[in-house]
N, C-alpha and C. Protein backbone atom coordinates (compact mmCIF):
# COMPACT_ATOMS: atom_id res chain seq x y z
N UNK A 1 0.84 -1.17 0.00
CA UNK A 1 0.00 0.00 0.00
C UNK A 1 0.89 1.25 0.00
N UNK A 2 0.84 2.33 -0.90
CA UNK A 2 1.42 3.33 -1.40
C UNK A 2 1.11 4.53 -0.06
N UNK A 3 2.64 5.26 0.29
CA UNK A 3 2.35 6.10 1.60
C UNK A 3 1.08 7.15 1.44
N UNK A 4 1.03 8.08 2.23
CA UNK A 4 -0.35 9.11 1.85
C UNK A 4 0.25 10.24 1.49
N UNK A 5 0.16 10.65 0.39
CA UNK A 5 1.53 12.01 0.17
C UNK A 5 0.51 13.40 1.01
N UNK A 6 2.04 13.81 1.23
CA UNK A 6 1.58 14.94 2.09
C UNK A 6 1.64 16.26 1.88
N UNK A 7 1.53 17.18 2.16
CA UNK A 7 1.23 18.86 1.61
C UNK A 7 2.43 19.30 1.71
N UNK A 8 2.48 19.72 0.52
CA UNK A 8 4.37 19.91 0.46
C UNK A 8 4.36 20.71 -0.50
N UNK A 9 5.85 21.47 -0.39
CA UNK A 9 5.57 22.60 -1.43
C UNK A 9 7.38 22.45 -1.75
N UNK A 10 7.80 22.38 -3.26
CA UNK A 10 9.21 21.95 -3.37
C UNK A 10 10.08 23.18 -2.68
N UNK A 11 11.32 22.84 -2.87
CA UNK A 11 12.30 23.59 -2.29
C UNK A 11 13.38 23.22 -2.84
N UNK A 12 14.48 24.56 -3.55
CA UNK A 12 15.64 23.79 -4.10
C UNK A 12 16.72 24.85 -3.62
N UNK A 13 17.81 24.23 -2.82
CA UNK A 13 18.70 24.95 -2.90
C UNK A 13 20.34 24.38 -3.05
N UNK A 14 21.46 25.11 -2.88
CA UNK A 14 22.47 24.93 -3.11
C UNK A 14 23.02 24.58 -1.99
N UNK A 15 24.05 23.37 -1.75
CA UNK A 15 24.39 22.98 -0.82
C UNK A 15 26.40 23.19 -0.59
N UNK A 16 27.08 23.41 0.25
CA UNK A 16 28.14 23.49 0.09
C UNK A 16 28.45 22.08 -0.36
N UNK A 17 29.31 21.81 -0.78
CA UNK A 17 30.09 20.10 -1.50
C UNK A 17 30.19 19.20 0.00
N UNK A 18 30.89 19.64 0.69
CA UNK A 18 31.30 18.86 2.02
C UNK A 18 30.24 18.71 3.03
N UNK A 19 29.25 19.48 3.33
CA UNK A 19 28.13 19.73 3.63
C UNK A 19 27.01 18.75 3.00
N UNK A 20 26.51 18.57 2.01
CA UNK A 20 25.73 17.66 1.06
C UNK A 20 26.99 16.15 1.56
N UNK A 21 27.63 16.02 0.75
CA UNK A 21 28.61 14.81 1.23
C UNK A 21 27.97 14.33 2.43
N UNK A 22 28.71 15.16 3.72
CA UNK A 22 28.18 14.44 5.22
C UNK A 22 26.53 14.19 5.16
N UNK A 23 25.74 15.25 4.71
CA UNK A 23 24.53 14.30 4.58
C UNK A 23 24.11 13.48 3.79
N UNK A 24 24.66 12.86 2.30
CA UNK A 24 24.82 11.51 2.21
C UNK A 24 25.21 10.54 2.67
N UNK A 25 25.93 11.10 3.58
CA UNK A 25 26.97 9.98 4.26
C UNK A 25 25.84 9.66 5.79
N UNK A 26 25.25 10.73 6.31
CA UNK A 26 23.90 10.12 7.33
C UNK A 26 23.07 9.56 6.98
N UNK A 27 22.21 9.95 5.47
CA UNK A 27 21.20 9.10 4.84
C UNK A 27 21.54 7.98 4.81
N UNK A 28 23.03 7.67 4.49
CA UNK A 28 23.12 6.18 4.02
C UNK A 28 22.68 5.25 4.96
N UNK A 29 23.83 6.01 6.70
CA UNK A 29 24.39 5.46 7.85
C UNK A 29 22.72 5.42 8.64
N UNK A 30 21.70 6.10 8.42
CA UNK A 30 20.49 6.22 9.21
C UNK A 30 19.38 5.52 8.42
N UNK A 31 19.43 5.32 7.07
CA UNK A 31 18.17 5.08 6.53
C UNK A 31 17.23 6.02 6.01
N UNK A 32 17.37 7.31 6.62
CA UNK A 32 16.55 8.42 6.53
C UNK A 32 16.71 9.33 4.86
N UNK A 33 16.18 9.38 4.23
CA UNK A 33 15.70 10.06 2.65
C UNK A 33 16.69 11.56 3.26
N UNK A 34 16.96 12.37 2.58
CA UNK A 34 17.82 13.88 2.37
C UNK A 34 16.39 14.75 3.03
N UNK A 35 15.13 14.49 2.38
CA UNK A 35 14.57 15.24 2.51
C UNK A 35 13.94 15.27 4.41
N UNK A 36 13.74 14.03 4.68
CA UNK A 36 13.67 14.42 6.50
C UNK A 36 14.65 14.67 6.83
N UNK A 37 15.64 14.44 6.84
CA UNK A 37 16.85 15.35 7.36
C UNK A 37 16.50 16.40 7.62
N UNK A 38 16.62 16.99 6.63
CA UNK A 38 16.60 18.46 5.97
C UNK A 38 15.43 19.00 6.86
N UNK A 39 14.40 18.63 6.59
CA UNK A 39 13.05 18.84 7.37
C UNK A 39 12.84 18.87 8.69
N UNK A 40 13.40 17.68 9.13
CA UNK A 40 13.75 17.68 10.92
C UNK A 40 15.03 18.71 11.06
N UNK A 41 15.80 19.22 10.63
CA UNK A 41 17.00 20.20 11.10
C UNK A 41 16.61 21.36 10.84
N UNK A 42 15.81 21.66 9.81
CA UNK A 42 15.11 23.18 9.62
C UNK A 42 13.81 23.14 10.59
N UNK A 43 13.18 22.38 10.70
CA UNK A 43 12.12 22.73 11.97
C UNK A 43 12.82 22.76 13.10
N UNK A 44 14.18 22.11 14.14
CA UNK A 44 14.86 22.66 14.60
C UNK A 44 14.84 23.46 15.24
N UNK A 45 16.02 24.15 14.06
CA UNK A 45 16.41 25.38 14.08
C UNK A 45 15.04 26.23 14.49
N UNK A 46 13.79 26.33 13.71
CA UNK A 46 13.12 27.26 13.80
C UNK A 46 12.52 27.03 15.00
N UNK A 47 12.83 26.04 15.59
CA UNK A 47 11.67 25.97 16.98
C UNK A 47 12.81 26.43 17.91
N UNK A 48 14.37 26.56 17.95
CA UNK A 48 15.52 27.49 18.65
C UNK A 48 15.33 28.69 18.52
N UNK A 49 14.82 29.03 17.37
CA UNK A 49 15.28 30.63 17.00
C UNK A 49 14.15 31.28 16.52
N UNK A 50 13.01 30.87 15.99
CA UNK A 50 11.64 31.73 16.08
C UNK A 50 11.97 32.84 16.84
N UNK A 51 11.67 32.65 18.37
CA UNK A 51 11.22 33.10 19.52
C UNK A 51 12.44 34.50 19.62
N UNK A 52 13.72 34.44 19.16
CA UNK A 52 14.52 35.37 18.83
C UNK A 52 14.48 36.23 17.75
N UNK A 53 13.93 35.48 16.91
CA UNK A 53 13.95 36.68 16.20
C UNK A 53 12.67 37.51 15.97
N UNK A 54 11.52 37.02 16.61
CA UNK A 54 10.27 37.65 16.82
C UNK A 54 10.49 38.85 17.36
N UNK A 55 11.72 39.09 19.00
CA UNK A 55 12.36 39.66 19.51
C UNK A 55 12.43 40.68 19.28
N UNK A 56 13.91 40.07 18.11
CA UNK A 56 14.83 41.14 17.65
C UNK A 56 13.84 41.84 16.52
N UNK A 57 12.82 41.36 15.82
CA UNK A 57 12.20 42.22 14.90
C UNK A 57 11.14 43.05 15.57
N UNK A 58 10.79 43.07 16.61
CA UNK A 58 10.17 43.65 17.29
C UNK A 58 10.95 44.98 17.89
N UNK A 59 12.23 45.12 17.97
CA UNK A 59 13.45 45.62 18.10
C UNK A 59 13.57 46.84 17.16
N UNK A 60 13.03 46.61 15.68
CA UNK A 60 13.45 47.42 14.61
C UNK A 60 12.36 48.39 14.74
């Protein structure tokens, strides 16, 4: 049975060489696709740093 695709909107960007590398080199070592990576480390980040920069733009 085929997964349930989910609401997604593409995204393309440029990766440094050594940077992309090490995350082939986790996909391989974890199992995990580029794209959760990517997805779990940018939600992350934004759940660290939202709250700062709401802040600091509140600031300007």
């Amino acid at each position: 049975m085929p997964r349930e695709k989910k609401d997604a909107k593409n995204f393309a960007c440029k990766f440094d060489r050594v940077i992309f590398e090490r995350l082939e080199e986790f996909c391989k070592i974890s199992g995990m696709n580029k794209t959760t990576v990517v997805e779990r480390a940018v939600e992350k980040y934004l759940e660290e740093n939202m709250d700062k920069m709401r802040e600091f733009s509140k600031q300007l």
